[in-house]
Protein backbone atom coordinates (compact mmCIF):
# COMPACT_ATOMS: atom_id res chain seq x y z
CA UNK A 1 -26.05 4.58 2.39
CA UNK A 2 -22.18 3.37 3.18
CA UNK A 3 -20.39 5.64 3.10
CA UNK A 4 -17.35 5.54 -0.36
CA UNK A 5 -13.89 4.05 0.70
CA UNK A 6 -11.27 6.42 0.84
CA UNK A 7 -7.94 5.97 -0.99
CA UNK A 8 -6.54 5.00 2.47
CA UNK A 9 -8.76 2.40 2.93
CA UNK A 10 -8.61 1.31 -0.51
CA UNK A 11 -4.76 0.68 -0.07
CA UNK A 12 -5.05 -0.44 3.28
CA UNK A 13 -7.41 -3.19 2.39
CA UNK A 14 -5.47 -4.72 -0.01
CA UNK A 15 -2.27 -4.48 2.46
CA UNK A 16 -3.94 -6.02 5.00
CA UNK A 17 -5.19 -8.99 2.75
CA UNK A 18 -1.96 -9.87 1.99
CA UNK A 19 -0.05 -9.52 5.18
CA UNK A 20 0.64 -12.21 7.47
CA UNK A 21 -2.52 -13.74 9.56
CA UNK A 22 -0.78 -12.59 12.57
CA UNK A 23 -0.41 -9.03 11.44
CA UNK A 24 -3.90 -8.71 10.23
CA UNK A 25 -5.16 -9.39 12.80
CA UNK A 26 -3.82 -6.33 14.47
CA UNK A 27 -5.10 -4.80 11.94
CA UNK A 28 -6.89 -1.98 14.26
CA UNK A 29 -3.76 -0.92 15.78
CA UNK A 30 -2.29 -0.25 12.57
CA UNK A 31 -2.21 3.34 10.96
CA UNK A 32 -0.61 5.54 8.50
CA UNK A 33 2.20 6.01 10.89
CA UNK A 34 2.96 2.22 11.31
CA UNK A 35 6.15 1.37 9.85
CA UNK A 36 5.78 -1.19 6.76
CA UNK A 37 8.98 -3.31 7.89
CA UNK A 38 7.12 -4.16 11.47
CA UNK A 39 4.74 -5.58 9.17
CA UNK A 40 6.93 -7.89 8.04
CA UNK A 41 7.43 -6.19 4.68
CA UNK A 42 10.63 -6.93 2.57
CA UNK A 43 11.43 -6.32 -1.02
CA UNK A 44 9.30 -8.73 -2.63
CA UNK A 45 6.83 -8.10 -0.87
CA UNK A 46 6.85 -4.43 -1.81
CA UNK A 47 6.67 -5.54 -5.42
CA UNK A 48 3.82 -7.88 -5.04
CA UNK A 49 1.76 -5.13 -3.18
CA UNK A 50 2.74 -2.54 -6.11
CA UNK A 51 1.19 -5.01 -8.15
CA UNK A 52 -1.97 -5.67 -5.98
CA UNK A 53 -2.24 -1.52 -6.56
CA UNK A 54 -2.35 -1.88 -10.23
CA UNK A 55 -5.91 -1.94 -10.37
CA UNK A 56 -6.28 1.85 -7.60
CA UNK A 57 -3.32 3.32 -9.09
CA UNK A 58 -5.23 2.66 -12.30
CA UNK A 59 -1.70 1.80 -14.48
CA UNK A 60 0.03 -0.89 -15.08
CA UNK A 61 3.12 -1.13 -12.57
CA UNK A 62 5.68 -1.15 -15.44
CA UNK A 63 4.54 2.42 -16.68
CA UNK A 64 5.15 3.98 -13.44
CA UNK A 65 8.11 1.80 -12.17
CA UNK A 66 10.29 4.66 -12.60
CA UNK A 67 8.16 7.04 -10.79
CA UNK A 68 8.82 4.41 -7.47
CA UNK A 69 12.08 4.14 -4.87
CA UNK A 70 11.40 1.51 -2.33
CA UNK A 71 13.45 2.95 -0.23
CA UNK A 72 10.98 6.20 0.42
CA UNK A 73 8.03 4.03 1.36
CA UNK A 74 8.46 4.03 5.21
CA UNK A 75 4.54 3.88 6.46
CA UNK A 76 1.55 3.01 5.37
CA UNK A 77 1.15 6.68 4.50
CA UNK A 78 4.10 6.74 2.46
CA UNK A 79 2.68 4.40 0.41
CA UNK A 80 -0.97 5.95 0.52
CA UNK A 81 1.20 9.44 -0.88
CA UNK A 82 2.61 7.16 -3.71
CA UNK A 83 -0.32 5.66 -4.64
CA UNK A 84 -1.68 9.09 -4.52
CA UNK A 85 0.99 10.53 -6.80
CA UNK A 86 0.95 7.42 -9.42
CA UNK A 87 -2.41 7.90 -9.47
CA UNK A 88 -1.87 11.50 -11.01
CA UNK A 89 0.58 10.68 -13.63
């Protein structure tokens, strides 16, 4: 029986399927400590991957936009914790 997906891998599988080919395919060496810029992330980006979340966080983005600052989502776990915490809104 496989075993469920954590919420890591949850969020981490739709991160990787939208970064760059080049990037996911380091996908192994990448963990919750690996900075989301040296993945190439910028602003946009951010937004689009918010929006790839909709369906784990389990709300629409625009009822938890202001629950979100860009600016404290550092590492893949930072964004794992938000997930986490728009999850429980």
């Amino acid at each position: 029986m496989p075993t469920p997906m954590t919420l890591f891998d949850e969020v981490f599988r739709v991160l990787v399927a939208m970064l760059d080919e080049d990037v996911a395919d380091r996908r192994d060496e990448l963990s919750a400590s690996t900075p989301l810029q040296s993945l190439g992330m910028d602003s946009m980006k951010y937004i689009n991957l918010l929006l790839s979340l909709e369906d784990i966080i389990g709300k629409e983005l625009d009822e938890v936009a202001e629950h979100i600052d860009l600016a404290e989502i550092t590492t893949v776990g930072d964004l794992v914790a938000l997930v986490e915490r728009l999850r429980a809104l």
